[in-house]
Protein backbone atom coordinates (compact mmCIF):
# COMPACT_ATOMS: atom_id res chain seq x y z
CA UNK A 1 82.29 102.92 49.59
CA UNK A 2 84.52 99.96 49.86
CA UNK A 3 84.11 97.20 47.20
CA UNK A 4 82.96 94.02 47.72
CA UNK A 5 85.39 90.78 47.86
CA UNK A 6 85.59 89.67 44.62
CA UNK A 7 83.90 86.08 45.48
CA UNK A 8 80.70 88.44 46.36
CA UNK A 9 78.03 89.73 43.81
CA UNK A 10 77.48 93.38 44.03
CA UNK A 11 74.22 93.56 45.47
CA UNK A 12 76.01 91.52 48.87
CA UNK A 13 77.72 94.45 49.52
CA UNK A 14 75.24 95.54 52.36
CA UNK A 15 75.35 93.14 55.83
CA UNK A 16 72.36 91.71 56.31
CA UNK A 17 71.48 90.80 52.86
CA UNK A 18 69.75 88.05 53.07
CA UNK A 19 71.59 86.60 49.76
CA UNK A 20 74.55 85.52 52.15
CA UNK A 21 73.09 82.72 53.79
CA UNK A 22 69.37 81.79 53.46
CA UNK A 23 69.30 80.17 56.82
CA UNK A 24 72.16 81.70 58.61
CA UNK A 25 70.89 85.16 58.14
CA UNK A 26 68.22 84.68 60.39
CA UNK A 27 70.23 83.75 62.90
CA UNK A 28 70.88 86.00 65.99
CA UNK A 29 74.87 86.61 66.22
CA UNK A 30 76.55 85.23 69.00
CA UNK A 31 80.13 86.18 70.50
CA UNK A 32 83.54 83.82 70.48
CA UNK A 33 85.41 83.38 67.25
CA UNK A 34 84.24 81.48 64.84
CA UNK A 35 85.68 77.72 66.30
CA UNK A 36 83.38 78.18 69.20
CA UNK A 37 86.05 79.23 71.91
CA UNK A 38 84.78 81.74 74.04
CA UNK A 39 87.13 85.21 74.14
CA UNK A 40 87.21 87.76 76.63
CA UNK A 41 86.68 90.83 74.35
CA UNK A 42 85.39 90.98 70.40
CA UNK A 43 88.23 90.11 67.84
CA UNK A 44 87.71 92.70 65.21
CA UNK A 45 89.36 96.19 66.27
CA UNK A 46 86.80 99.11 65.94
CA UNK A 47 88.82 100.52 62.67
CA UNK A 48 87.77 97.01 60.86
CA UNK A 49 84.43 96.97 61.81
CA UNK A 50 83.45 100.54 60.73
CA UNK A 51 84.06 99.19 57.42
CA UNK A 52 81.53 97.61 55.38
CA UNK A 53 83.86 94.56 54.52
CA UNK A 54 84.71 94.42 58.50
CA UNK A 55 81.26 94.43 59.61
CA UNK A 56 80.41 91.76 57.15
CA UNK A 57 83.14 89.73 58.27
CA UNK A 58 82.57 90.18 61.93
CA UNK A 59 79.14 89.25 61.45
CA UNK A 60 79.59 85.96 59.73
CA UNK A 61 81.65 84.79 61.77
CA UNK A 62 80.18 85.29 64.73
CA UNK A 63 77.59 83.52 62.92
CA UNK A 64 79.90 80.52 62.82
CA UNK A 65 80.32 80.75 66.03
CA UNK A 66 76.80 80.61 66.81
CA UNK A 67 76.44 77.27 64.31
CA UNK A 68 79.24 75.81 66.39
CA UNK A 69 77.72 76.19 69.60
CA UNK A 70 74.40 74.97 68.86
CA UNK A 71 75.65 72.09 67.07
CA UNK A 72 73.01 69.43 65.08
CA UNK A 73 71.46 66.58 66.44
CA UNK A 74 73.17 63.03 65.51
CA UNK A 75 71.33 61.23 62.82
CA UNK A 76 68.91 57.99 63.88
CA UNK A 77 71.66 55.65 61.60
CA UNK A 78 74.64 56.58 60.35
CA UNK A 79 74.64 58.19 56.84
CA UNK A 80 76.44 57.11 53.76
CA UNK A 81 76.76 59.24 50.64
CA UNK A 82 78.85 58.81 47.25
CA UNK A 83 78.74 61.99 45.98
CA UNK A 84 78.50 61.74 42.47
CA UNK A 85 78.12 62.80 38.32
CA UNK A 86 79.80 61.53 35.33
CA UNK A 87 80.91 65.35 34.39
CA UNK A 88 83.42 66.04 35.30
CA UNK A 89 84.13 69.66 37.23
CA UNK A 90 81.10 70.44 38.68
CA UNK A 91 82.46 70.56 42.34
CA UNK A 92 82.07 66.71 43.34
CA UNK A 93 85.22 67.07 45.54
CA UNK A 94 84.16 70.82 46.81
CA UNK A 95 80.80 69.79 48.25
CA UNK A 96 82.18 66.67 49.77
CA UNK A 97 85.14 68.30 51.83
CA UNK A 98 82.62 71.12 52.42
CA UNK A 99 79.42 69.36 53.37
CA UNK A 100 81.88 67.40 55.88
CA UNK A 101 83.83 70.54 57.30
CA UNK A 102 80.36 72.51 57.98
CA UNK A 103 78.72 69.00 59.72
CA UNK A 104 81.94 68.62 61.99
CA UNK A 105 81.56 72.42 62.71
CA UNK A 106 78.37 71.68 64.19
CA UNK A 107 79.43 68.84 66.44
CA UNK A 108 79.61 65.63 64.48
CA UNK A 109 82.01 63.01 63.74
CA UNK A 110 82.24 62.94 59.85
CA UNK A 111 84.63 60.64 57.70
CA UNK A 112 85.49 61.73 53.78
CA UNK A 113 86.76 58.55 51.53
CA UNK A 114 88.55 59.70 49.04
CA UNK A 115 88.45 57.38 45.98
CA UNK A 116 89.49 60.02 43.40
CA UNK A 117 92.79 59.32 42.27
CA UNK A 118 93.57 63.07 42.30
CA UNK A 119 93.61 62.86 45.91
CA UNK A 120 92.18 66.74 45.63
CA UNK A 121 89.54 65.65 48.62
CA UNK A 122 92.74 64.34 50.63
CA UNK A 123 94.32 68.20 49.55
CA UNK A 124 91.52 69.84 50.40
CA UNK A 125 91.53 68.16 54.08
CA UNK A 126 95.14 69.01 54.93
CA UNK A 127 95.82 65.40 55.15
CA UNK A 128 99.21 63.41 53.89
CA UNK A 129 98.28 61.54 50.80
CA UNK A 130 102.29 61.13 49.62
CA UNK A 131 103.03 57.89 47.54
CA UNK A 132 103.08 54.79 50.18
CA UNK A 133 100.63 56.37 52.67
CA UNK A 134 98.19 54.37 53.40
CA UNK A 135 95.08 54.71 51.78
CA UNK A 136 91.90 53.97 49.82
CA UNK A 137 94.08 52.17 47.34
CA UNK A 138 95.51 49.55 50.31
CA UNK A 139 91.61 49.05 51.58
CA UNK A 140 90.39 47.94 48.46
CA UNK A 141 93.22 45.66 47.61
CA UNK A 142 92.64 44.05 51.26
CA UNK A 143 96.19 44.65 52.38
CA UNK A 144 95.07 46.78 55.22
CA UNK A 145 91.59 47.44 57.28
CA UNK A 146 89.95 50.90 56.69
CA UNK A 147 90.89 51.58 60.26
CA UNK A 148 95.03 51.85 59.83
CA UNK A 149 93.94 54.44 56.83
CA UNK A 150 91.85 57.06 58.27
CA UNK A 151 93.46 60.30 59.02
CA UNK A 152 92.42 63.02 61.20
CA UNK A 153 92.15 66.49 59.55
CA UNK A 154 94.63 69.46 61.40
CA UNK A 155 91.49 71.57 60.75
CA UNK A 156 88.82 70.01 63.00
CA UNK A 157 89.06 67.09 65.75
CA UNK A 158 85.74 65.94 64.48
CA UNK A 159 86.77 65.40 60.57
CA UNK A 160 88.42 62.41 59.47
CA UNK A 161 89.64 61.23 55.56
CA UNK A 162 90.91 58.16 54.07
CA UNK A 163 93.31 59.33 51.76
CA UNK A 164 93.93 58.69 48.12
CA UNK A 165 97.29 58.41 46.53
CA UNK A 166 98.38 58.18 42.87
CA UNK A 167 98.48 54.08 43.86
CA UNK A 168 94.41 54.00 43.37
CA UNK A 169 94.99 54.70 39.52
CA UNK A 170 95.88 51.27 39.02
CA UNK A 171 93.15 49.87 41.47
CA UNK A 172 90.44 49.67 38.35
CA UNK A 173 92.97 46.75 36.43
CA UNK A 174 94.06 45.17 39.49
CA UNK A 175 89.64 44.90 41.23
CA UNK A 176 89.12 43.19 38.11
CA UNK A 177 90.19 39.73 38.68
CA UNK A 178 89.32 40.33 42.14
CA UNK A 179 86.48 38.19 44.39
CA UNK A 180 83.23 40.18 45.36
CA UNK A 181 85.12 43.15 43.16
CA UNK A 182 82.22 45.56 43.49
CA UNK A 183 81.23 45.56 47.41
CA UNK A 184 84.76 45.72 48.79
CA UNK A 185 84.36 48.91 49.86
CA UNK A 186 81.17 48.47 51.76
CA UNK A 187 82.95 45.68 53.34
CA UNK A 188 85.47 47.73 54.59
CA UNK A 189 83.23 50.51 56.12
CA UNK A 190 81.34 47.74 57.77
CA UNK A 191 84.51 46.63 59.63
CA UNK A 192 85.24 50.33 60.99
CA UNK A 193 86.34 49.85 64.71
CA UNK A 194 86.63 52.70 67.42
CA UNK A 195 84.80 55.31 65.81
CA UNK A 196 81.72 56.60 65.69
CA UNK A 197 80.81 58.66 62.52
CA UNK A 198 77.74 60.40 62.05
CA UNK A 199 78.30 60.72 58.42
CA UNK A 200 80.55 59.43 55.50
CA UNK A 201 80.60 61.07 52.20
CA UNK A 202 82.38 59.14 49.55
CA UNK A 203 83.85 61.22 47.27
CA UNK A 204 83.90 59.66 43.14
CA UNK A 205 85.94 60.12 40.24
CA UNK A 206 84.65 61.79 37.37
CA UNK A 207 83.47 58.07 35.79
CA UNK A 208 81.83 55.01 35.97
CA UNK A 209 84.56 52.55 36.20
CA UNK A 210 85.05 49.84 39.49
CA UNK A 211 85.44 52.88 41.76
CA UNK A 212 82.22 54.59 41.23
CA UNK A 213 80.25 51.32 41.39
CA UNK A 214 82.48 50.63 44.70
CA UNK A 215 81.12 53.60 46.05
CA UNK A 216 77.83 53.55 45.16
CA UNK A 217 77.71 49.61 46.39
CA UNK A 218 78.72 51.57 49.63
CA UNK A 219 76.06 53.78 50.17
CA UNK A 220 72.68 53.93 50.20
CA UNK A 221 72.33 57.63 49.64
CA UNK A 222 73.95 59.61 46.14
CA UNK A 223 74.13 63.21 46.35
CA UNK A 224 74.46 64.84 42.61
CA UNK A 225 76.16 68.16 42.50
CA UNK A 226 74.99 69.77 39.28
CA UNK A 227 76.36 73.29 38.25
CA UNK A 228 74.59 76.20 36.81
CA UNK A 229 76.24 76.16 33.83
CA UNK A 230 75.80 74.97 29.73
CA UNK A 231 75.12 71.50 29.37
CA UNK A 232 74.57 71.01 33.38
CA UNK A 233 72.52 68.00 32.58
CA UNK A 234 74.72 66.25 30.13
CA UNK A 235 75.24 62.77 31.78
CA UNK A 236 73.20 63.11 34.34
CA UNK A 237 70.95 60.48 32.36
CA UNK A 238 73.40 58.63 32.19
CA UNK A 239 74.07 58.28 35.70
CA UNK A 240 70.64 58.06 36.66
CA UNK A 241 70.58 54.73 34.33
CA UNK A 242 73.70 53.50 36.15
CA UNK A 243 72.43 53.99 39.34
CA UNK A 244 69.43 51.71 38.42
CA UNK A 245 71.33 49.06 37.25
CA UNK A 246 73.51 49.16 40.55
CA UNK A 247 70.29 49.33 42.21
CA UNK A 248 68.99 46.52 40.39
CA UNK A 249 71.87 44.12 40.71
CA UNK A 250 74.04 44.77 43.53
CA UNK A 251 72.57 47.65 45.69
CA UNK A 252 68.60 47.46 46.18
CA UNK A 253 68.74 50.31 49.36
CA UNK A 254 70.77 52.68 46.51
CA UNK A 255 68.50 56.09 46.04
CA UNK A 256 69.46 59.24 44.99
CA UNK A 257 68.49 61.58 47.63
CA UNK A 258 69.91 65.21 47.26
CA UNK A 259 70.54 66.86 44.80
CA UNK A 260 72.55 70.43 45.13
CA UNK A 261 73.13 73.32 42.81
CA UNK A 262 76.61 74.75 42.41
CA UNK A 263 78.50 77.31 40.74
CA UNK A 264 75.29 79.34 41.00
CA UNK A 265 75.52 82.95 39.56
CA UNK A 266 72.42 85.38 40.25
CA UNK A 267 73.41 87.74 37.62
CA UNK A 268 73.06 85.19 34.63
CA UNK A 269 69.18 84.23 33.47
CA UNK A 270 71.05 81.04 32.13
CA UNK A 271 71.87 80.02 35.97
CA UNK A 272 68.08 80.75 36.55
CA UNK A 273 67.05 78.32 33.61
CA UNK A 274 69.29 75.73 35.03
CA UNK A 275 67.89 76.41 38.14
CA UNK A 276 64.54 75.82 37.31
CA UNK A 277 65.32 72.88 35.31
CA UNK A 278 67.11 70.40 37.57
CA UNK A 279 63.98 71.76 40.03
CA UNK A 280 61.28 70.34 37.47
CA UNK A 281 63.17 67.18 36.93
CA UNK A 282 64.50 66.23 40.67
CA UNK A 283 61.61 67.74 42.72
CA UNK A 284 62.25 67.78 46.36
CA UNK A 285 65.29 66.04 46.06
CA UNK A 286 67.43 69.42 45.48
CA UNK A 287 68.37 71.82 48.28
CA UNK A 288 67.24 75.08 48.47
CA UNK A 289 70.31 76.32 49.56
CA UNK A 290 72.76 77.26 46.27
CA UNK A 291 76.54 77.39 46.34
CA UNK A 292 77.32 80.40 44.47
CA UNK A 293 80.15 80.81 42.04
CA UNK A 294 83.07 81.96 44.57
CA UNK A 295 86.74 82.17 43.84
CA UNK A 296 87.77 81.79 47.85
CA UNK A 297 86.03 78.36 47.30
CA UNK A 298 88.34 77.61 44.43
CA UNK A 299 91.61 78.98 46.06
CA UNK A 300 90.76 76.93 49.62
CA UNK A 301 92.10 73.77 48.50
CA UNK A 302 95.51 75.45 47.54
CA UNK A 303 95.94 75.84 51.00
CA UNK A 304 94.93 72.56 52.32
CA UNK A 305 91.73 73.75 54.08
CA UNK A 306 87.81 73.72 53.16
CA UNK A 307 86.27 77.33 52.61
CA UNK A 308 84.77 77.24 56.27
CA UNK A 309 89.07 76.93 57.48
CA UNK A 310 90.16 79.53 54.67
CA UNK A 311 87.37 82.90 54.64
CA UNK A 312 84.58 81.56 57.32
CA UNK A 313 83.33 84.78 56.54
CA UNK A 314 83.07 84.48 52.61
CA UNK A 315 79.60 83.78 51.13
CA UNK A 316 80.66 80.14 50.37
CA UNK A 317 80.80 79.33 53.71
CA UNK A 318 77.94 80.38 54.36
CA UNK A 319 75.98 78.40 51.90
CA UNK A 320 77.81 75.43 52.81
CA UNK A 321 77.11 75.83 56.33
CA UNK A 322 73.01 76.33 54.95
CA UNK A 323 73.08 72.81 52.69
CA UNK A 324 74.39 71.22 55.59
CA UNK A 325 71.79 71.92 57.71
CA UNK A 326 69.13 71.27 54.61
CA UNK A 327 70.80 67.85 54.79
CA UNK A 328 70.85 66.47 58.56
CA UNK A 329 67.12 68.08 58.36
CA UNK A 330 65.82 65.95 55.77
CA UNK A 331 66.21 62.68 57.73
């Protein structure tokens, strides 16, 4: 027998397995490819899908397909999120490019802010975040609306970014002496003109500097990634006590709301402590849906695309596709 993709724990091997997608896999498959254009015959020649690996693949992306199709309804209000956690590498910038790529999949209009000076959300998006493009760095400073920075991805019609360039490094010395130097950012987003967006995620550096507390001025929702790994809740405290005192001071509408688990691997009992852990602390707050440990989602970015643009069939994609839905269902 073939072996599995190497992003895939052996026990996935087997289509069907309801491991792949806790949602999707109860989903009846639909035809089209997996960007919801209709096609006159089935992509996958017969040779491909008489293979294990080929009938997996065919399947989830037909599965896409379906998701595409029936699309989610459009929230009440729209949504804000900063995405997240003083630690740094526990997929901040993954779930936020992600989360976005599998909402605008399903028919809504989704803006990513990226205020990482990394720019790794603006990568991951296949947008242009050169040196002198504008960006998050020019809407903070006030030299231009959010409006002349927002950037539509090549991947979806539906998924926008505001950049970040290696300008927004020096944006924590130069907001200091700045007026109203924490809420510039929700400033901005309330002066968006011509669109429409369902949802913005705002995605954080790895630290609370004049950034974060932008961000979380922002929004009134946080969403915490937290991996399965040693140490996962190092600094979450500490966030939690930061978030109060934003709460407290600048932002009284601030709450965290969701809470997702990443980096999740079955075969380890220490992901399963983990697990259970951030469960017992944050309640109903964290998705049932996990995002497994996945080397496709790592590589994705490399190319300039999200997981759901670089292996829609991979097991990532489906699990990103799953929290999504967790999240437009939960208000």
């Amino acid at each position: 027998m073939s072996s599995v993709p190497d992003d895939r724990t052996p026990h996935e091997g087997v289509p069907g397995d309801a491991d792949v997608s806790r949602e999707t896999s109860r989903t009846s498959a639909g035809g089209g490819n997996w960007k919801g254009e209709a096609v006159a015959a089935a992509p996958w020649s017969e040779a491909v899908v008489d293979t294990p690996i080929g009938a997996e693949a065919e399947r989830a992306v037909r599965l896409l397909d379906v998701a595409a199709k029936s699309g989610l309804p459009r929230p009440a209000r729209q949504r804000i999120f900063t995405i997240a956690n003083q630690k740094g590498g526990v997929g901040k910038t993954t779930t936020a490019v992600n989360v976005a790529a599998a909402l605008a999949l399903q028919g809504l209009q989704v803006l990513v802010v990226d205020l990482d000076p990394q720019g790794n959300a603006s990568t991951a998006l296949g947008v242009e975040h050169r040196e002198g493009t504008p960006s998050s760095y020019e809407v903070l400073i006030g030299e231009i609306p959010l409006n002349d920075a927002i950037q539509r991805s090549p991947h979806s019609e539906r998924l926008f970014c505001v950049p970040a360039t290696i300008d927004l490094a020096g944006a924590e010395i130069e907001l200091v002496s700045m007026v109203a130097r924490e809420g510039r950012l929700r400033t901005a987003l309330s002066g968006i003109q011509n669109y429409d967006f369902d949802y913005v995620f705002i995605d954080c550096p790895p630290s609370l500097g004049l950034l974060t507390i932008n961000a979380l001025v922002a929004a009134p929702e946080v969403l915490i990634p937290i991996q399965c790994e040693y140490y996962a809740l190092e600094g979450v405290g500490q966030l939690l006590r930061n978030i109060e005192m934003v709460k407290s001071h600048l932002n009284p509408d601030l709450e965290v709301t969701t809470v997702i688990l990443t980096m999740y691997d079955g075969r380890t009992r220490l992901a399963d402590q983990v697990a259970e852990d951030v469960r017992a602390h944050f309640g109903e707050k964290v998705l049932r849906t996990v995002i497994p440990r996945s080397v496709k989602v790592s590589e994705a970015p490399g190319y300039g695309m999200t997981i759901l643009d670089y292996d829609p069939g991979s097991r990532g994609a489906m699990s990103y596709l799953d929290a999504s839905r967790e999240i437009a269902e939960r208000r």
